[in-house]
C-alpha atoms as a PDB file:
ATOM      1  CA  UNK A   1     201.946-148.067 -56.241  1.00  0.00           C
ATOM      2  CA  UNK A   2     198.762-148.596 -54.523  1.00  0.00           C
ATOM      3  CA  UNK A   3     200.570-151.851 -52.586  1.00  0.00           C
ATOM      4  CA  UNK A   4     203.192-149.461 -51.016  1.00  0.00           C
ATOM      5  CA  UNK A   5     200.923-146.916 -49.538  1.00  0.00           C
ATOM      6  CA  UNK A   6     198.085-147.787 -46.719  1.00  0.00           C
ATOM      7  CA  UNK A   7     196.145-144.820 -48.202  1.00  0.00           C
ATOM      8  CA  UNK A   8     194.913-142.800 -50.926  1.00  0.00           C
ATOM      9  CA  UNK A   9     196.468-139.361 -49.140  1.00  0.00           C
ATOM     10  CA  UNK A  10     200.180-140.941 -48.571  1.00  0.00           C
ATOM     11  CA  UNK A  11     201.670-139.917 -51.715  1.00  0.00           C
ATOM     12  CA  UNK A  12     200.560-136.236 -51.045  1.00  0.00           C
ATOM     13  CA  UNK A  13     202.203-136.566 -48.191  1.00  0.00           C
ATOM     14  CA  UNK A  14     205.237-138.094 -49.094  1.00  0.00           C
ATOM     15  CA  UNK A  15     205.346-135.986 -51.633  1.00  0.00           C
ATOM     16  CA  UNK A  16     204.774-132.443 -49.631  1.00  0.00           C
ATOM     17  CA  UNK A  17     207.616-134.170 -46.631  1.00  0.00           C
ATOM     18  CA  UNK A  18     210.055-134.374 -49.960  1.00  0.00           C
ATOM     19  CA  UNK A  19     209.086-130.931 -50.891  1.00  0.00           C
ATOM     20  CA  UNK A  20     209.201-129.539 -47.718  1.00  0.00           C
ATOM     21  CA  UNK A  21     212.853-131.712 -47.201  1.00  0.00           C
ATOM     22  CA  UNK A  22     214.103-129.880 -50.295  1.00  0.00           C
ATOM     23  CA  UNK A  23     213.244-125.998 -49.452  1.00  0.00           C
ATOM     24  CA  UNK A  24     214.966-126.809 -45.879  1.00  0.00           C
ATOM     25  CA  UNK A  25     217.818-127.761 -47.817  1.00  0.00           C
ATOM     26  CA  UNK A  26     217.690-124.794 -50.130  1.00  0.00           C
ATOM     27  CA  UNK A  27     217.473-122.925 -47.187  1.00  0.00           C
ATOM     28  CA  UNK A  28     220.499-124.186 -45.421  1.00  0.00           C
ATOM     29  CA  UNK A  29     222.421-123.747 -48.601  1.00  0.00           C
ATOM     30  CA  UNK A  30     221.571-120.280 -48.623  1.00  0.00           C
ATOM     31  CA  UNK A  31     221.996-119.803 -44.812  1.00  0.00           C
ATOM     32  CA  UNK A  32     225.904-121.580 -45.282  1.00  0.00           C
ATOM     33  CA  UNK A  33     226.843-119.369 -48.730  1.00  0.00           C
ATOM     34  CA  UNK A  34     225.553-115.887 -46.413  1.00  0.00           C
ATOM     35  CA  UNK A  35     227.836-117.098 -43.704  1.00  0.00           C
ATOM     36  CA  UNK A  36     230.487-118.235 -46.085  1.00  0.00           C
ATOM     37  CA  UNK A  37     230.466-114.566 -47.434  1.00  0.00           C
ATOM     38  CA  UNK A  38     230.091-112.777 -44.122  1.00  0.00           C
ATOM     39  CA  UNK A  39     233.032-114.687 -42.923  1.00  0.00           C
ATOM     40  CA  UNK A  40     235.389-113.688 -46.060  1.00  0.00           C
ATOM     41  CA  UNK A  41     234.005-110.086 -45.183  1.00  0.00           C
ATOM     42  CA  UNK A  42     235.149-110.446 -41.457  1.00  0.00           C
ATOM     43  CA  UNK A  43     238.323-112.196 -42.414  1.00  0.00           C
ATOM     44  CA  UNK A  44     239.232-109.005 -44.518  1.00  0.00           C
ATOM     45  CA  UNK A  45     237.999-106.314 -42.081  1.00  0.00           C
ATOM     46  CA  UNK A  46     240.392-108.185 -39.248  1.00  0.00           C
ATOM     47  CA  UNK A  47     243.183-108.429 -41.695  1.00  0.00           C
ATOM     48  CA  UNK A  48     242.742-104.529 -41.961  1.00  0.00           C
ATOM     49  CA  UNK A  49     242.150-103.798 -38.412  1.00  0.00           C
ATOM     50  CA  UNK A  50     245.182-106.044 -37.834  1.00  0.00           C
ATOM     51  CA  UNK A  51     247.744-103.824 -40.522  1.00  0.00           C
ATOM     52  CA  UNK A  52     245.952-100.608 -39.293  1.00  0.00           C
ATOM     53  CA  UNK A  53     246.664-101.715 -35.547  1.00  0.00           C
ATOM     54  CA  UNK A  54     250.390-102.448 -36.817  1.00  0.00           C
ATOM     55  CA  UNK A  55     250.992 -99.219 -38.423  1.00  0.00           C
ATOM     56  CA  UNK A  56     249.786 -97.847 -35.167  1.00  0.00           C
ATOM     57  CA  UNK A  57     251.828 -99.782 -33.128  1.00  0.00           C
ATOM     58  CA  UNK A  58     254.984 -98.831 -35.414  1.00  0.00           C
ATOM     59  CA  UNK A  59     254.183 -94.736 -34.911  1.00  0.00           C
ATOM     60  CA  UNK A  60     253.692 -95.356 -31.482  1.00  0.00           C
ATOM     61  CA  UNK A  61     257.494 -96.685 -31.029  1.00  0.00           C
ATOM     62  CA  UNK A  62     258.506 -94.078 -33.055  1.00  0.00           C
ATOM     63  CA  UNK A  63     256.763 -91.421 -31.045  1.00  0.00           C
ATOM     64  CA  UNK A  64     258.135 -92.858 -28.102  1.00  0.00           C
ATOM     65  CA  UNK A  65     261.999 -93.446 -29.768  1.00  0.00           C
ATOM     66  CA  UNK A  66     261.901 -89.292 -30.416  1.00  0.00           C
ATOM     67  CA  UNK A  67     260.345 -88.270 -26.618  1.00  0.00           C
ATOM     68  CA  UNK A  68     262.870 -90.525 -25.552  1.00  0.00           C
ATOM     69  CA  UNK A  69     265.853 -88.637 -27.509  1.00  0.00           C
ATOM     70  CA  UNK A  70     264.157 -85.195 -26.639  1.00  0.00           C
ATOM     71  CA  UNK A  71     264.523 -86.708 -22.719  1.00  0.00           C
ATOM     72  CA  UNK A  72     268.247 -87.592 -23.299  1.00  0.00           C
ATOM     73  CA  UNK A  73     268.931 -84.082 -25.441  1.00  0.00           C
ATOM     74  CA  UNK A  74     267.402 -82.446 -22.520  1.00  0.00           C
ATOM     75  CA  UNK A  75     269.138 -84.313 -19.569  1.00  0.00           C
ATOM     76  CA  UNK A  76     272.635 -83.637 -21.554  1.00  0.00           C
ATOM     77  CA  UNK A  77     271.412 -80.004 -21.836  1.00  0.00           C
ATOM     78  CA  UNK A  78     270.681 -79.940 -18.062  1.00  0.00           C
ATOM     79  CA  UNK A  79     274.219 -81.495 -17.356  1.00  0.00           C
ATOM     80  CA  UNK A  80     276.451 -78.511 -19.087  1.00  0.00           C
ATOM     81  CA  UNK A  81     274.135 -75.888 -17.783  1.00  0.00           C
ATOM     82  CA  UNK A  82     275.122 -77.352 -14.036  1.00  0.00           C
ATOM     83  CA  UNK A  83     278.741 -77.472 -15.300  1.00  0.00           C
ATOM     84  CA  UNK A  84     278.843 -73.868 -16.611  1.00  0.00           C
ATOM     85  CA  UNK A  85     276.570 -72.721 -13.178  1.00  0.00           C
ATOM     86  CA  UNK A  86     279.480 -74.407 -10.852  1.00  0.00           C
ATOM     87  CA  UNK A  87     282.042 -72.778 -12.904  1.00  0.00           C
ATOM     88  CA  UNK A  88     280.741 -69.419 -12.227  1.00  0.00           C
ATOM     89  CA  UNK A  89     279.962 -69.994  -8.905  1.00  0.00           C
ATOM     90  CA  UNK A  90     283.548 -71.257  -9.026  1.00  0.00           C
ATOM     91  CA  UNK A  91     284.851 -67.998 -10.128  1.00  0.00           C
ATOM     92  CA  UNK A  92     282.622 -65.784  -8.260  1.00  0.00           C
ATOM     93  CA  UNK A  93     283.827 -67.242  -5.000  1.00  0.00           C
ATOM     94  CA  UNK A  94     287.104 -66.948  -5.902  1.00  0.00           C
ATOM     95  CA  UNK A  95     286.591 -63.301  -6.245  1.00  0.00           C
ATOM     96  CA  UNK A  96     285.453 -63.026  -2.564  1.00  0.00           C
ATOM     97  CA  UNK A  97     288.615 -64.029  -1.649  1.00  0.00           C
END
């Protein structure tokens, strides 16, 4: 061994660069397995957020299907009241004749 290093001290510090090598590794493991769980998290609150948007989305058309039968019920409303108001001011011109 002593032919392949220049020095007494080169081992050590091969041997602390491999040791420092292998907790850099460990710590990008660690570092991609948190971001491989915090991205299944994510994925799962956006697939929520997405159905709870949906559901929103579907009472919303609904709300707005009912207002817009309410406007229709009231508009036909509107229409006979006119009709019944010209046929009594129908009649009660005829009476002034």
């Amino acid at each position: 061994m002593a032919l392949l290093w220049n020095d007494a001290a080169a081992p050590d510090e091969a041997l602390n660069s491999l040791s420092n090598l292998e907790e850099r590794i460990a710590h990008a493991v660690q570092s991609l397995n948190s971001l491989r769980s915090e991205n299944q998290a994510l994925r799962e609150q956006l697939a929520q957020e997405r159905a709870s948007h949906q559901a929103a989305a579907e009472q919303a058309n609904e709300h707005r299907t009912l207002a817009d039968q309410d406007l229709e019920n009231l508009k036909a409303e509107r229409r006979q009241v006119k009709s019944r108001i010209e046929k009594l001011l129908g009649q009660l011109e005829g009476l002034g004749q």
